[in-house]
ModelCIF file with pLDDT and N, C-alpha, C, O atoms, coordinates in Angstrom:
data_MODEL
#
_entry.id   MODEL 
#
_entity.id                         1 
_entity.type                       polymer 
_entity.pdbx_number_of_molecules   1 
#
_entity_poly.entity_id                      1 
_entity_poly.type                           'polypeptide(L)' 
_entity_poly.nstd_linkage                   no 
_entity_poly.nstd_monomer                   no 
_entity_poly.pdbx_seq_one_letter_code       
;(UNK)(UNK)(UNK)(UNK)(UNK)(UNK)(UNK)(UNK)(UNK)(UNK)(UNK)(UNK)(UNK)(UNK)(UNK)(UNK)
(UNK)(UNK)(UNK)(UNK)(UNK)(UNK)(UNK)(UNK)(UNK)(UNK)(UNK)(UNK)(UNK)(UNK)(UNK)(UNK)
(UNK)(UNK)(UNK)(UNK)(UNK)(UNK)(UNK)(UNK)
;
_entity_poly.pdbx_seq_one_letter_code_can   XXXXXXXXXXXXXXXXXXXXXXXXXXXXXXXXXXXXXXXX 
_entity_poly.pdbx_strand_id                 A 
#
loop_
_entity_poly_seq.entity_id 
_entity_poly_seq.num 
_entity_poly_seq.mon_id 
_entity_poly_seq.hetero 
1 1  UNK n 
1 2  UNK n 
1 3  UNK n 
1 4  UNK n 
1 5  UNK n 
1 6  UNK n 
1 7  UNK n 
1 8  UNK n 
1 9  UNK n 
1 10 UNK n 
1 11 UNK n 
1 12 UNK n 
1 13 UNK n 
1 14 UNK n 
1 15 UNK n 
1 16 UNK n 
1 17 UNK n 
1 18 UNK n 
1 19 UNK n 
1 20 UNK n 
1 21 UNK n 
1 22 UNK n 
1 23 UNK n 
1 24 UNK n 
1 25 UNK n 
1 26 UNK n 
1 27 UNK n 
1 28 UNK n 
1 29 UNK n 
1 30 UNK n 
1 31 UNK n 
1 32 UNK n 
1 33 UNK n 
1 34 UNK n 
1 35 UNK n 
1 36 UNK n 
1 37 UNK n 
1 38 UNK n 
1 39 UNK n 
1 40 UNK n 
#
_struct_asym.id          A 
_struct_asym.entity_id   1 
#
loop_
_ma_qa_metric.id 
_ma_qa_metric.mode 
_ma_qa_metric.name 
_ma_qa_metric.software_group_id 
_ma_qa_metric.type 
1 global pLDDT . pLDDT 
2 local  pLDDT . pLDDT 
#
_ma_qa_metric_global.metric_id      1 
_ma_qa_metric_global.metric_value   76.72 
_ma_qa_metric_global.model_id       1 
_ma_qa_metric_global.ordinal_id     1 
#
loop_
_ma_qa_metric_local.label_asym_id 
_ma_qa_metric_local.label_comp_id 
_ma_qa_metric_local.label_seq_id 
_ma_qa_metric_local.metric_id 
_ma_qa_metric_local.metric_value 
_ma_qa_metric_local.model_id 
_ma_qa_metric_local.ordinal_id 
A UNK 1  2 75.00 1 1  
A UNK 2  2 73.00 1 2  
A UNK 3  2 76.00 1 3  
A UNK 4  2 79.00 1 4  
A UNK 5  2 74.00 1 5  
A UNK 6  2 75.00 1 6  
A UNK 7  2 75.00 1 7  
A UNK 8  2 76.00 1 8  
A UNK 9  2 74.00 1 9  
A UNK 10 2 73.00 1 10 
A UNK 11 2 75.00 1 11 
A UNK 12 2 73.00 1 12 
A UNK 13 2 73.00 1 13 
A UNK 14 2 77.00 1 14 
A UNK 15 2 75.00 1 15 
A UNK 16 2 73.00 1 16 
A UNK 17 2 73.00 1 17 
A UNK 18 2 75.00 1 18 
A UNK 19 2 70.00 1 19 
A UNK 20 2 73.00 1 20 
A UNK 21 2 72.00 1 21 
A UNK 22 2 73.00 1 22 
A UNK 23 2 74.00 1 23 
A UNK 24 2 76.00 1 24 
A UNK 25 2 75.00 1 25 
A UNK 26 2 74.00 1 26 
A UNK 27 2 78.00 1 27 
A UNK 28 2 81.00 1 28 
A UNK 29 2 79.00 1 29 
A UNK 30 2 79.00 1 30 
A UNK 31 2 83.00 1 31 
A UNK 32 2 84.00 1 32 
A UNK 33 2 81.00 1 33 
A UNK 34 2 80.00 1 34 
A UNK 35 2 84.00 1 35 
A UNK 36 2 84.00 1 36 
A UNK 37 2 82.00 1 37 
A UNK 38 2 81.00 1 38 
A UNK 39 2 82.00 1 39 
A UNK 40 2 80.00 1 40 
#
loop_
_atom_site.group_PDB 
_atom_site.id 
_atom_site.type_symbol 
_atom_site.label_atom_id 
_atom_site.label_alt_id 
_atom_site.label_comp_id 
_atom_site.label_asym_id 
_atom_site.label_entity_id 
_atom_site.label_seq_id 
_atom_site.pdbx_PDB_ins_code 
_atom_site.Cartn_x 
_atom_site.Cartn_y 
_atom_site.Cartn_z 
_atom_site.occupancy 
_atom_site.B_iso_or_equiv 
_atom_site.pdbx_formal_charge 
_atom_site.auth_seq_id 
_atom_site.auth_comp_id 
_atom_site.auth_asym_id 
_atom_site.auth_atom_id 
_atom_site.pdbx_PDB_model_num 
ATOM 1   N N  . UNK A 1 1  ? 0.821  -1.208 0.000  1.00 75.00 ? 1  UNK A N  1 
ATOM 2   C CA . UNK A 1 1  ? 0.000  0.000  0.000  1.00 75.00 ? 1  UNK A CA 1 
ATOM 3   C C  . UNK A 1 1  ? 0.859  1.264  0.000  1.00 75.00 ? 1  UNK A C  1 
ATOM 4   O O  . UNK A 1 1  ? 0.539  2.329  -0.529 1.00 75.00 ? 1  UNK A O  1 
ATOM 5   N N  . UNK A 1 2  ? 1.921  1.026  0.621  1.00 73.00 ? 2  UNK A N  1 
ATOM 6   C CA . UNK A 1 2  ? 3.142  2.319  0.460  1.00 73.00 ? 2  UNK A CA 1 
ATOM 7   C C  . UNK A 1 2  ? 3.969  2.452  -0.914 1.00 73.00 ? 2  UNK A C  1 
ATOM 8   O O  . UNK A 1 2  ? 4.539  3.497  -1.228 1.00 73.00 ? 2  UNK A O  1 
ATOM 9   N N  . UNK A 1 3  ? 3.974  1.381  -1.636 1.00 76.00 ? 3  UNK A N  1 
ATOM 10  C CA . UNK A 1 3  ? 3.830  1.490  -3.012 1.00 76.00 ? 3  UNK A CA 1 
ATOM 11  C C  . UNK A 1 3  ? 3.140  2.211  -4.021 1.00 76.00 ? 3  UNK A C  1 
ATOM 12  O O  . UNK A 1 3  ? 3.435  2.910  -4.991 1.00 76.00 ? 3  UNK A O  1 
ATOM 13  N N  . UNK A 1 4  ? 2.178  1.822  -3.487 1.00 79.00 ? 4  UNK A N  1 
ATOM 14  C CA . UNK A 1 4  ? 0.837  2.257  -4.513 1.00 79.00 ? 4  UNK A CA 1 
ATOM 15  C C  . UNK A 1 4  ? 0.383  3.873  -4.105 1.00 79.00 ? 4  UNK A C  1 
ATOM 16  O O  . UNK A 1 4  ? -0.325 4.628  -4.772 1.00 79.00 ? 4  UNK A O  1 
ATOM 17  N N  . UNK A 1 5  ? 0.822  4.048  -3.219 1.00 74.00 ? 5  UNK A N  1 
ATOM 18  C CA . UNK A 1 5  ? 0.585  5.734  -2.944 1.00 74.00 ? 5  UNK A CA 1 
ATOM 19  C C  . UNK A 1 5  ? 1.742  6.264  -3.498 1.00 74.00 ? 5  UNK A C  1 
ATOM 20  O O  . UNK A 1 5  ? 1.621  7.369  -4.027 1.00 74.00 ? 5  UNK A O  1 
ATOM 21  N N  . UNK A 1 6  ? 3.366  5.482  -3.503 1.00 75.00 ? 6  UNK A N  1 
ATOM 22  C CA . UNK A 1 6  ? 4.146  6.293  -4.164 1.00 75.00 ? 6  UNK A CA 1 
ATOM 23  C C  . UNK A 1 6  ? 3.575  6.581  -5.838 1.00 75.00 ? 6  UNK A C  1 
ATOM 24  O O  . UNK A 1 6  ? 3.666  7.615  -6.500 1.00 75.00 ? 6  UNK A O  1 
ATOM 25  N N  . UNK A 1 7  ? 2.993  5.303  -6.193 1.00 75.00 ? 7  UNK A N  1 
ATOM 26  C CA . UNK A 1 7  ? 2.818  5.343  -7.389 1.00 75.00 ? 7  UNK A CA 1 
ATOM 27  C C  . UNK A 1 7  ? 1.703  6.550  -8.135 1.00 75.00 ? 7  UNK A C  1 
ATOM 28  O O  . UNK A 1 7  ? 1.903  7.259  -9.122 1.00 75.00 ? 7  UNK A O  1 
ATOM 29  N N  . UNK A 1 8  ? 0.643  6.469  -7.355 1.00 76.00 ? 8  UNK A N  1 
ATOM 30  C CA . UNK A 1 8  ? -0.129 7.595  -6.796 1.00 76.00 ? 8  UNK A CA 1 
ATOM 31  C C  . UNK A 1 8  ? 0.426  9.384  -7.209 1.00 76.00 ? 8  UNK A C  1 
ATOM 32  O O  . UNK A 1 8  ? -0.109 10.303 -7.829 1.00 76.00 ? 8  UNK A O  1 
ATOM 33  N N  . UNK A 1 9  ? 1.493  9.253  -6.629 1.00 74.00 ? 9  UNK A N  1 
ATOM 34  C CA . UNK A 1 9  ? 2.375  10.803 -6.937 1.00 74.00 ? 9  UNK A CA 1 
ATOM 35  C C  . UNK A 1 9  ? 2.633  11.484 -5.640 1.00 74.00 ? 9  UNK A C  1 
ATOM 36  O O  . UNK A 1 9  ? 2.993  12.655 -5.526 1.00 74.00 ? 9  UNK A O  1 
ATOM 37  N N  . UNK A 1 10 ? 2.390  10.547 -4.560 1.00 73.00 ? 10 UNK A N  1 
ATOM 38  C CA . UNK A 1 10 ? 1.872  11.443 -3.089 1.00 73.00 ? 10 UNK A CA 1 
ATOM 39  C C  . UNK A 1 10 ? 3.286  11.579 -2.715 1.00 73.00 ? 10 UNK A C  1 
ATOM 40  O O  . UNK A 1 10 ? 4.025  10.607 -2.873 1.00 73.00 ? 10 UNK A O  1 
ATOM 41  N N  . UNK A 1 11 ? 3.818  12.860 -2.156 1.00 75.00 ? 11 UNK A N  1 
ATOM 42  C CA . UNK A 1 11 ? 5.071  12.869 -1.733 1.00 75.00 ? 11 UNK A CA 1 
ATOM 43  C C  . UNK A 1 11 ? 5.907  12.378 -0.637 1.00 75.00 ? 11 UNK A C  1 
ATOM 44  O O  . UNK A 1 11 ? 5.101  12.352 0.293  1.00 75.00 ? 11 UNK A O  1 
ATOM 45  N N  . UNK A 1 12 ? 6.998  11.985 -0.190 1.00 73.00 ? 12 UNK A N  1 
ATOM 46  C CA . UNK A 1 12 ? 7.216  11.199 0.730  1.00 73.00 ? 12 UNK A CA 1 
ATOM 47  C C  . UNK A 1 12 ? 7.609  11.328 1.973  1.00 73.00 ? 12 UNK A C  1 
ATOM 48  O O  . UNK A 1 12 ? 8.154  10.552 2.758  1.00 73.00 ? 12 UNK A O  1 
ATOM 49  N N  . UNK A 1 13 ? 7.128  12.818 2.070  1.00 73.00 ? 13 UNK A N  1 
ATOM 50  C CA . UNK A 1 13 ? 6.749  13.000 4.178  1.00 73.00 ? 13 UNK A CA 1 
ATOM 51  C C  . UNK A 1 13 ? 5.166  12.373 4.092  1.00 73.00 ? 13 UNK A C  1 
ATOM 52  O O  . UNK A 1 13 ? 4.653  12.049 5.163  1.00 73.00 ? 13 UNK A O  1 
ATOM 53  N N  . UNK A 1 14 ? 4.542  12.232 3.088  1.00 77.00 ? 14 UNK A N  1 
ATOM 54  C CA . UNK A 1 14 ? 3.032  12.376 3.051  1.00 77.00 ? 14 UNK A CA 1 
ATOM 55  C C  . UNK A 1 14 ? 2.809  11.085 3.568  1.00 77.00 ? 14 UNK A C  1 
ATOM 56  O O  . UNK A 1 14 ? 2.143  10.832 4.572  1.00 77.00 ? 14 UNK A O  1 
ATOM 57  N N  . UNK A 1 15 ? 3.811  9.700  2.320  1.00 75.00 ? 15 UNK A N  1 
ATOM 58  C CA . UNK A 1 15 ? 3.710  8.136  2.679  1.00 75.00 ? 15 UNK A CA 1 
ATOM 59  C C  . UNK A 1 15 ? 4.315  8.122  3.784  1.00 75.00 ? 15 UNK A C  1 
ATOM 60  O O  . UNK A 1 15 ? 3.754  7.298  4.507  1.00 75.00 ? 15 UNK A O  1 
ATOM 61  N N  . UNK A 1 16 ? 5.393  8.732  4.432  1.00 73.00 ? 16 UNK A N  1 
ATOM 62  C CA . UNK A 1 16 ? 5.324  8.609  5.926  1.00 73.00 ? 16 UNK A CA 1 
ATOM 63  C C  . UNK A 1 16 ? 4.751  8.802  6.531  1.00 73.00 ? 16 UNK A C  1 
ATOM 64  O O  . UNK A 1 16 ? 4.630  7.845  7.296  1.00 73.00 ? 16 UNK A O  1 
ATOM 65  N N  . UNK A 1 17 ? 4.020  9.771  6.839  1.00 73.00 ? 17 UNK A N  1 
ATOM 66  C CA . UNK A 1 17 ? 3.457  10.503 8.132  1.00 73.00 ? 17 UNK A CA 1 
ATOM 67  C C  . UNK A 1 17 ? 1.889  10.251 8.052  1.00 73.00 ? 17 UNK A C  1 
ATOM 68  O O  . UNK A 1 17 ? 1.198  10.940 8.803  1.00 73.00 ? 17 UNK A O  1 
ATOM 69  N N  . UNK A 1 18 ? 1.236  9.306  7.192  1.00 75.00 ? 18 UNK A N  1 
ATOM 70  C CA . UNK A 1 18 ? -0.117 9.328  6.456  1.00 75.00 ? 18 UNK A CA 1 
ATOM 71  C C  . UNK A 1 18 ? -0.371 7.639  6.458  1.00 75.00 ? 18 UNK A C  1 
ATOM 72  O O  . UNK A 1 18 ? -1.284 7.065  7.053  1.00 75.00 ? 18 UNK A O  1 
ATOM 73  N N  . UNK A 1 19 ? 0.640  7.036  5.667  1.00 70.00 ? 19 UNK A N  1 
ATOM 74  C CA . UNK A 1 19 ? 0.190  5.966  5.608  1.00 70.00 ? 19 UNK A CA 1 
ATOM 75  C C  . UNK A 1 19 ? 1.447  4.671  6.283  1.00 70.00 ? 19 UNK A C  1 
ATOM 76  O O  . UNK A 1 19 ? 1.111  3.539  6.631  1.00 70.00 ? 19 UNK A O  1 
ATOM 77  N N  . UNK A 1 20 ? 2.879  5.210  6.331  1.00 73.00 ? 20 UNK A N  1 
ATOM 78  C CA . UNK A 1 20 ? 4.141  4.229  7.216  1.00 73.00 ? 20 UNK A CA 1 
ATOM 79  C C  . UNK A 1 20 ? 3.648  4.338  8.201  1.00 73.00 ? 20 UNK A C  1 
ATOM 80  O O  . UNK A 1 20 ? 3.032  3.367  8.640  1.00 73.00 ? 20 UNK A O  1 
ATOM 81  N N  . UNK A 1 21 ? 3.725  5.864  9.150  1.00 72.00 ? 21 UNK A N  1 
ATOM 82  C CA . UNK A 1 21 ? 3.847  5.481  10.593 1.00 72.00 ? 21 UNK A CA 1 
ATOM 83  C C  . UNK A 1 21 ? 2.632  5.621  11.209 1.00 72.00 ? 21 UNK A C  1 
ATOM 84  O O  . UNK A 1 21 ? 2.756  5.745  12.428 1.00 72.00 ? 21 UNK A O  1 
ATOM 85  N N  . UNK A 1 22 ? 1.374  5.650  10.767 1.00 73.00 ? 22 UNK A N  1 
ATOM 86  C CA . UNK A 1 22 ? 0.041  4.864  11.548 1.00 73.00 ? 22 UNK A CA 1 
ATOM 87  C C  . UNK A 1 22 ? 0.298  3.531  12.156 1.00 73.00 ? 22 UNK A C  1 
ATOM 88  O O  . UNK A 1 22 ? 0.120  3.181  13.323 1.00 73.00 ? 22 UNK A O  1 
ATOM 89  N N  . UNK A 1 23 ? 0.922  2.598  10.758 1.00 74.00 ? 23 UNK A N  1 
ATOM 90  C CA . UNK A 1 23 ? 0.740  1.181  10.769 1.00 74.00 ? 23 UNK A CA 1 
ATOM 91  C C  . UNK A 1 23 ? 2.324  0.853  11.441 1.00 74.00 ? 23 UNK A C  1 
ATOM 92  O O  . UNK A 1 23 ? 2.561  -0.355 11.447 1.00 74.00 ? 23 UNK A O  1 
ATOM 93  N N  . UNK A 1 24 ? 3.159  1.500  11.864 1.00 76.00 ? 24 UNK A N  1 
ATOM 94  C CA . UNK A 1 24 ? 3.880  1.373  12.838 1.00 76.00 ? 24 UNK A CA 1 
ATOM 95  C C  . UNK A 1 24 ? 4.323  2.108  14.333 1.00 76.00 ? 24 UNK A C  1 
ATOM 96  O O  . UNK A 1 24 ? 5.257  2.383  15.085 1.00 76.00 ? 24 UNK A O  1 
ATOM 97  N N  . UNK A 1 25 ? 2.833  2.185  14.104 1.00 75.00 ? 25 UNK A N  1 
ATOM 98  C CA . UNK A 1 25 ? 2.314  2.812  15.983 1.00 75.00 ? 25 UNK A CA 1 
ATOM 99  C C  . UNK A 1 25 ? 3.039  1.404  16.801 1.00 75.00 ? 25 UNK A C  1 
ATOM 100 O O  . UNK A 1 25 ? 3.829  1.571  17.730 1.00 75.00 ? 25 UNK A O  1 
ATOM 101 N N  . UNK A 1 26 ? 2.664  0.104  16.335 1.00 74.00 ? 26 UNK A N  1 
ATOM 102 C CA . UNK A 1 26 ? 2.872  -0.505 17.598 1.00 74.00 ? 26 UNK A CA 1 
ATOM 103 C C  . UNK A 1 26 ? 3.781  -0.873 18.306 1.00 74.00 ? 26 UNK A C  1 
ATOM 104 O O  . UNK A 1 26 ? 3.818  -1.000 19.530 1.00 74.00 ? 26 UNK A O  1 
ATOM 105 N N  . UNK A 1 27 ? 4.968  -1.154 17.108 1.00 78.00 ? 27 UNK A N  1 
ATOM 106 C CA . UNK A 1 27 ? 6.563  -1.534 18.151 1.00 78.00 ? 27 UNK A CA 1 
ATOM 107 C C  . UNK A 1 27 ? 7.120  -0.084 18.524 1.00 78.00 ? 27 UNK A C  1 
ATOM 108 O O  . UNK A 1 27 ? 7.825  0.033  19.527 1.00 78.00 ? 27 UNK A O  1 
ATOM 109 N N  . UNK A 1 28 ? 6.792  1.091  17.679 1.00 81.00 ? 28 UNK A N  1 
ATOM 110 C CA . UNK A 1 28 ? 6.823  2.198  18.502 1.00 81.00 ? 28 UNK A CA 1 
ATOM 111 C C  . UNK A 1 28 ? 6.609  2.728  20.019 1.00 81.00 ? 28 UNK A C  1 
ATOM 112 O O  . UNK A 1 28 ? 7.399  3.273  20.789 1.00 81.00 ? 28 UNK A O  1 
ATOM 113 N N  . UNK A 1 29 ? 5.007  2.302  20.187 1.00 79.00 ? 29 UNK A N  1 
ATOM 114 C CA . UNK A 1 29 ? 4.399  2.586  21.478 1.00 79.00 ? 29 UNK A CA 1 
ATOM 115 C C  . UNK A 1 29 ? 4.829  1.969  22.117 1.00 79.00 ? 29 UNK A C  1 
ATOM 116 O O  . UNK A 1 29 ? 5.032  2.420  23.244 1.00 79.00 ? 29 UNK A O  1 
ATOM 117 N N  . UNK A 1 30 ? 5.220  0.635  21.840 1.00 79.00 ? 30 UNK A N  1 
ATOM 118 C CA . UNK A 1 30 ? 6.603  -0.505 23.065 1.00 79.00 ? 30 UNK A CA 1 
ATOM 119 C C  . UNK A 1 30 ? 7.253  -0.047 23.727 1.00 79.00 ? 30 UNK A C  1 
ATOM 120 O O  . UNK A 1 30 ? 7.181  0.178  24.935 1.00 79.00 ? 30 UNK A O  1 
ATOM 121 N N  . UNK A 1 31 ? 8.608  0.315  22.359 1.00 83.00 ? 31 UNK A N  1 
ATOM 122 C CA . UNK A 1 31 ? 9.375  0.889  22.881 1.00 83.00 ? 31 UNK A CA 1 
ATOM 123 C C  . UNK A 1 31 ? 9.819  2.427  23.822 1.00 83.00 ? 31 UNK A C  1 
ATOM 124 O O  . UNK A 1 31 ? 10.774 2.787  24.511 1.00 83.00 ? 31 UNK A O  1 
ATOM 125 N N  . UNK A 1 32 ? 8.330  3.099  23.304 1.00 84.00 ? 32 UNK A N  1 
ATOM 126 C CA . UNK A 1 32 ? 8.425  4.129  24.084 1.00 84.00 ? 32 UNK A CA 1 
ATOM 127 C C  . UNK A 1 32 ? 7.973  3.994  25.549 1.00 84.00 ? 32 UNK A C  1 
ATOM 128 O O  . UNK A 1 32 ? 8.462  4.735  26.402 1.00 84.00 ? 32 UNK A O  1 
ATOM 129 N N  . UNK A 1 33 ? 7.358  3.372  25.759 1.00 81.00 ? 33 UNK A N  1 
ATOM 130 C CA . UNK A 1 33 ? 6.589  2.692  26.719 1.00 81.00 ? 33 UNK A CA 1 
ATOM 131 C C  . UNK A 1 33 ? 7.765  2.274  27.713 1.00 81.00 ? 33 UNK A C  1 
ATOM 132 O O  . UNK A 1 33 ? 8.230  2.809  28.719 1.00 81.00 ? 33 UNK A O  1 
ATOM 133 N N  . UNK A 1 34 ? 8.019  1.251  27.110 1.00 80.00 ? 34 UNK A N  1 
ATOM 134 C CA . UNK A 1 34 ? 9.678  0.667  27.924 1.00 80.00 ? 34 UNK A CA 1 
ATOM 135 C C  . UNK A 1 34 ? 10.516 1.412  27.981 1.00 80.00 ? 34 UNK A C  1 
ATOM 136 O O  . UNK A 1 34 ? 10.990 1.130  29.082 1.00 80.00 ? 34 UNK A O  1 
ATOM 137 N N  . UNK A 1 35 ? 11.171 2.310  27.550 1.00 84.00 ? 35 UNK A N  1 
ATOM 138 C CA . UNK A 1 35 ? 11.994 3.492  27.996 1.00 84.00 ? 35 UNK A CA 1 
ATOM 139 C C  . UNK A 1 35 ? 11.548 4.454  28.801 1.00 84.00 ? 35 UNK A C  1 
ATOM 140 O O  . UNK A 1 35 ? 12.428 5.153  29.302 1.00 84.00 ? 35 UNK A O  1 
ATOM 141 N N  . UNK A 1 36 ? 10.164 4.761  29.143 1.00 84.00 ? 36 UNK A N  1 
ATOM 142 C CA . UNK A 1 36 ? 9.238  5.323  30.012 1.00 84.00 ? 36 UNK A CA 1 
ATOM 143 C C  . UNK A 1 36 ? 9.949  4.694  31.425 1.00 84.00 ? 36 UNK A C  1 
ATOM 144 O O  . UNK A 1 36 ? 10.611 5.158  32.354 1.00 84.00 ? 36 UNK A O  1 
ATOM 145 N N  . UNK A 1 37 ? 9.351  3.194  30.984 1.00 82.00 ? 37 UNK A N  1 
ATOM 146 C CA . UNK A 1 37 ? 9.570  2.597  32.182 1.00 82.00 ? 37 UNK A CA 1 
ATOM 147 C C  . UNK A 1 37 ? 10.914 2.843  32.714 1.00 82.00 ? 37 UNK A C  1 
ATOM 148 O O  . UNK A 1 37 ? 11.253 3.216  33.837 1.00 82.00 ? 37 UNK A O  1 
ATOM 149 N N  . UNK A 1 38 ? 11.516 2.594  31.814 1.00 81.00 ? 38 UNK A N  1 
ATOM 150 C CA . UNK A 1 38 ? 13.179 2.804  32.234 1.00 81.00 ? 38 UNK A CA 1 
ATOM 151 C C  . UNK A 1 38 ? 13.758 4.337  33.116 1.00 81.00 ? 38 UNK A C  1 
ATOM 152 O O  . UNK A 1 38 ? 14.685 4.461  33.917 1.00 81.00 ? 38 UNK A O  1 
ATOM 153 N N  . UNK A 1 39 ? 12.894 5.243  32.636 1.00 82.00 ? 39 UNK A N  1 
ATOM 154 C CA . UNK A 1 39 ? 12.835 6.507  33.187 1.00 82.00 ? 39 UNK A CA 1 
ATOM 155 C C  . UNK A 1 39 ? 12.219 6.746  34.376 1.00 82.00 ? 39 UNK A C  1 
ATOM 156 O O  . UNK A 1 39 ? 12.418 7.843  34.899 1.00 82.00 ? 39 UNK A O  1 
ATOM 157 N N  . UNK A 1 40 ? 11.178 5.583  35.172 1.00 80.00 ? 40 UNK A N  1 
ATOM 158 C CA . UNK A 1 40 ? 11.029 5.697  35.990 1.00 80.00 ? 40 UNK A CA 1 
ATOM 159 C C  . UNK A 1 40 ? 11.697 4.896  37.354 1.00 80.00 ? 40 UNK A C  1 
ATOM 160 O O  . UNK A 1 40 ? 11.344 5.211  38.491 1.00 80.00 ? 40 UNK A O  1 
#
């Protein structure tokens, strides 16, 4: 699907910030999570 939006013409903060990092909320929120922890 990050293909097909490049193909699309959409520019590429757009396929990042629109359609990459939605669908990599989750090992994100982990790790932020766990370094949270680590901070506390």
């Amino acid at each position: 699907y990050v293909t097909m939006a490049r193909l699309k013409g959409a520019s590429r903060w757009r396929v990042v910030t629109r359609h990459a990092l939605p669908n990599a909320v989750a090992p994100i929120v982990n790790v932020v999570a766990l370094n949270i922890a680590w901070l506390i």
